[in-house]
Protein backbone atom coordinates (compact mmCIF):
# COMPACT_ATOMS: atom_id res chain seq x y z
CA UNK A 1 -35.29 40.18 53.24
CA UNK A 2 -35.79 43.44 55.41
CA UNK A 3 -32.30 43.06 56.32
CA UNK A 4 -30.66 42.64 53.51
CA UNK A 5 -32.25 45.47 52.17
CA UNK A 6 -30.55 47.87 55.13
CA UNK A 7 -27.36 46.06 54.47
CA UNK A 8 -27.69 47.24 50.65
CA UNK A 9 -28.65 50.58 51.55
CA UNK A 10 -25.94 50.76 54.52
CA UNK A 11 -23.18 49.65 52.18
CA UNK A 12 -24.36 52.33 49.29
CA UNK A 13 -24.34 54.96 51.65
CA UNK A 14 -20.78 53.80 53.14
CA UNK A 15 -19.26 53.41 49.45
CA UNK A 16 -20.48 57.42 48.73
CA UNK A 17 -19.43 58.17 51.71
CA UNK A 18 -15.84 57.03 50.88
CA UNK A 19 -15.75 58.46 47.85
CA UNK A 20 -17.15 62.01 49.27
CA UNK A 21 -13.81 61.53 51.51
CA UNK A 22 -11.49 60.65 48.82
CA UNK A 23 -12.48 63.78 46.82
CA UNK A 24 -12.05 66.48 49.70
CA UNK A 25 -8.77 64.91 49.99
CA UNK A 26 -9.37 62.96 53.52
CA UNK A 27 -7.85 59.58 52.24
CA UNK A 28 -4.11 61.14 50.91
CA UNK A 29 -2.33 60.83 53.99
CA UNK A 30 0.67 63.08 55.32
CA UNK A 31 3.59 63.88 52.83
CA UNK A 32 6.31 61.76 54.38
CA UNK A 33 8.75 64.39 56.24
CA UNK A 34 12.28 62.57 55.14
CA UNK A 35 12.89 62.69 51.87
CA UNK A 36 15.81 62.42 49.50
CA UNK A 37 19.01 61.28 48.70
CA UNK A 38 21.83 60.88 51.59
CA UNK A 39 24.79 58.73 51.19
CA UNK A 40 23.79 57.69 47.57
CA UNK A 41 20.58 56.40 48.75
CA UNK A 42 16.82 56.95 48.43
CA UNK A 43 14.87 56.06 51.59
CA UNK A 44 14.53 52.16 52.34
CA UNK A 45 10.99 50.52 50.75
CA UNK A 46 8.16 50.59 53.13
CA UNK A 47 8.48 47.47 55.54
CA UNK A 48 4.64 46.44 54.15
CA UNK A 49 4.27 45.66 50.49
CA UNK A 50 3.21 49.14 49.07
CA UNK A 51 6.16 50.30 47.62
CA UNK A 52 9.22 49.83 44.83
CA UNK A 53 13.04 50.54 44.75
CA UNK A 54 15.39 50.37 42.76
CA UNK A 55 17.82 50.34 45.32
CA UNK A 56 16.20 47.72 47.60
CA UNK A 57 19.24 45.24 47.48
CA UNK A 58 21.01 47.71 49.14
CA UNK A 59 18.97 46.91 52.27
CA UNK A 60 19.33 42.88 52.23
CA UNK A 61 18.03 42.33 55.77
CA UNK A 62 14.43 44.61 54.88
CA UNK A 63 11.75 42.37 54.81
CA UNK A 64 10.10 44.03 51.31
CA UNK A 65 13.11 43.88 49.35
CA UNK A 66 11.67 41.03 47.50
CA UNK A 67 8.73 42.60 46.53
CA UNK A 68 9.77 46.42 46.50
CA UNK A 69 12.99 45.28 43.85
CA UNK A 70 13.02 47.50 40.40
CA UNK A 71 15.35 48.22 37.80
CA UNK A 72 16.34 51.71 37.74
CA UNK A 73 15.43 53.85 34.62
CA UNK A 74 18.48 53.49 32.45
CA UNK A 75 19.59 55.99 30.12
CA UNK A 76 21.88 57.03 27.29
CA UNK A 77 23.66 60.24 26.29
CA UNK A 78 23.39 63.87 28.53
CA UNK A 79 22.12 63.65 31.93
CA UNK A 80 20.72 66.53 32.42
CA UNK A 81 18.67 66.07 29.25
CA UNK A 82 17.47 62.38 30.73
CA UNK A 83 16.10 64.27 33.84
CA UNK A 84 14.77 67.39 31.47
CA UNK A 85 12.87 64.37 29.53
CA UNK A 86 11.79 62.54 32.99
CA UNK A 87 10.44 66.01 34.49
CA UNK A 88 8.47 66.52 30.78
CA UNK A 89 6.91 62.88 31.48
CA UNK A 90 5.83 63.54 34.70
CA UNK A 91 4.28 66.94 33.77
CA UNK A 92 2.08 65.31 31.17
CA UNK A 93 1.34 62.27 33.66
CA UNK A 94 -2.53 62.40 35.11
CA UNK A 95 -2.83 63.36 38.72
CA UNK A 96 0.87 63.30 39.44
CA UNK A 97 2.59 67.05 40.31
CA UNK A 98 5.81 67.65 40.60
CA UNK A 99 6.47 69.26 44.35
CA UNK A 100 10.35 69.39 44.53
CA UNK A 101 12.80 69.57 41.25
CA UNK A 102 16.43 70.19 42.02
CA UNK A 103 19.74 68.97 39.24
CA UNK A 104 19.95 65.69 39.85
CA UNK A 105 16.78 64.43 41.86
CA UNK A 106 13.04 64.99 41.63
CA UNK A 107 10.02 64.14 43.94
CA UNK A 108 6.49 64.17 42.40
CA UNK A 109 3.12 62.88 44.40
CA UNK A 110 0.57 60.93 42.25
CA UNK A 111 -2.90 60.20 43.08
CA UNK A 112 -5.79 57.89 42.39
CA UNK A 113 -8.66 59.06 40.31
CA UNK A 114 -11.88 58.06 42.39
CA UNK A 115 -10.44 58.01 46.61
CA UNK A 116 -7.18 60.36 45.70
CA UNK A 117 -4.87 58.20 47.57
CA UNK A 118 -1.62 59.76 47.05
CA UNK A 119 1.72 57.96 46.66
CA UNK A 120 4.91 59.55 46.76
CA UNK A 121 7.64 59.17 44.11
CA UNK A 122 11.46 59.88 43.65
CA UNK A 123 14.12 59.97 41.58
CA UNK A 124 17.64 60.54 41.84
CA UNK A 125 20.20 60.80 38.97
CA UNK A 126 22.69 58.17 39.69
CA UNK A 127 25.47 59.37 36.97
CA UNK A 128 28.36 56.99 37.48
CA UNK A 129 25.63 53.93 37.09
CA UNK A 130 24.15 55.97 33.85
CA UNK A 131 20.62 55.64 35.81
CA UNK A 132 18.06 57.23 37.38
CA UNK A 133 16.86 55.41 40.49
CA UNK A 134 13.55 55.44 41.32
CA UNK A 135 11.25 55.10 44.65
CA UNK A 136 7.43 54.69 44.92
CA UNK A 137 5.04 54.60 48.19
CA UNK A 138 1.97 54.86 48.79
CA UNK A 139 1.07 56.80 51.65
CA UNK A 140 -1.76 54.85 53.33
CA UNK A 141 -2.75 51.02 53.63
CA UNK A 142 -0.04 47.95 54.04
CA UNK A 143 -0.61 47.06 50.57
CA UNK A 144 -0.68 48.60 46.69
CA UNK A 145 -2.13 45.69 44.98
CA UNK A 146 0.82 46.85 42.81
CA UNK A 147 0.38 50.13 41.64
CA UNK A 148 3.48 51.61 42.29
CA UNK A 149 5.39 48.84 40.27
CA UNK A 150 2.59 49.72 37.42
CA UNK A 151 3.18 53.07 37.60
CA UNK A 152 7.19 52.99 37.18
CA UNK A 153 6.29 50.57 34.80
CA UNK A 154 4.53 52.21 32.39
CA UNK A 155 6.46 55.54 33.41
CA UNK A 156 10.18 53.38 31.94
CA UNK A 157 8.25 52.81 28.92
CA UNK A 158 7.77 56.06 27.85
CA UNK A 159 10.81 57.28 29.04
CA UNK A 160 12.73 54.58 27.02
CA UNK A 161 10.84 55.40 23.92
């Protein structure tokens, strides 16, 4: 029973511990250095399952384009306005800032409330296609237990309504 009790004690102490670390930042990870759009694309998914594309299929070979593969927020009307309203969205989403806004693309980093893992997220007006394609990855660990496809997710839902 003794040791049980350590364990119990040892795994409190390593939970605060974690959570001490997520606070003071320690658990966001390094902003990714290549970002962007070149030839019409966003960066490929992450080869582990912790990310989304909408332009996955344009890597068939990748070994997450399965899992990574989103539709792209469509839109209607001005497209400067669509990326005005996307910016407005992301300024009023929790935890997410907006680090690099140019005409036409945007990158914003969002993080988790409790260990502030931080995922990185783009978006690129596509105007021929009438879309905005999007890119989410998290920065650390080989999988999101899909919070990157929430996030877009609940982020096309307000932006469609």
């Amino acid at each position: 029973m003794k040791i049980i009790g350590y364990l119990l004690v040892f795994l409190m102490a390593l939970a605060i511990a974690l959570v001490i670390a997520g606070q003071l930042g320690a658990l966001s990870g390094a902003a990714p250095q290549k970002l962007g759009v070149t030839d019409g694309k966003l960066r490929p998914p992450s080869r582990t399952p912790n990310s989304v594309s909408s332009q996955a299929d344009l890597y068939p070979d990748h070994p997450q384009k399965d899992y990574a593969g989103i539709a792209p927020l469509r839109y209607t009307g001005d497209a400067s306005a669509a990326m005005e309203k996307l910016a407005n969205l992301l300024d009023k989403s929790e935890r997410t800032v907006i680090v690099t806004r140019e005409p036409g693309y945007i990158y914003a980093q969002s993080s988790t409330a409790l260990f502030k893992f931080t995922d990185d997220m783009e978006f690129w007006l596509d105007q021929p296609n009438k879309v905005i394609q999007v890119r989410s990855a998290s920065r650390l660990g080989r999988k999101d237990f899909g919070v990157n496809r929430a996030r877009m997710e609940a982020l096309r839902t307000r932006f469609s309504g």
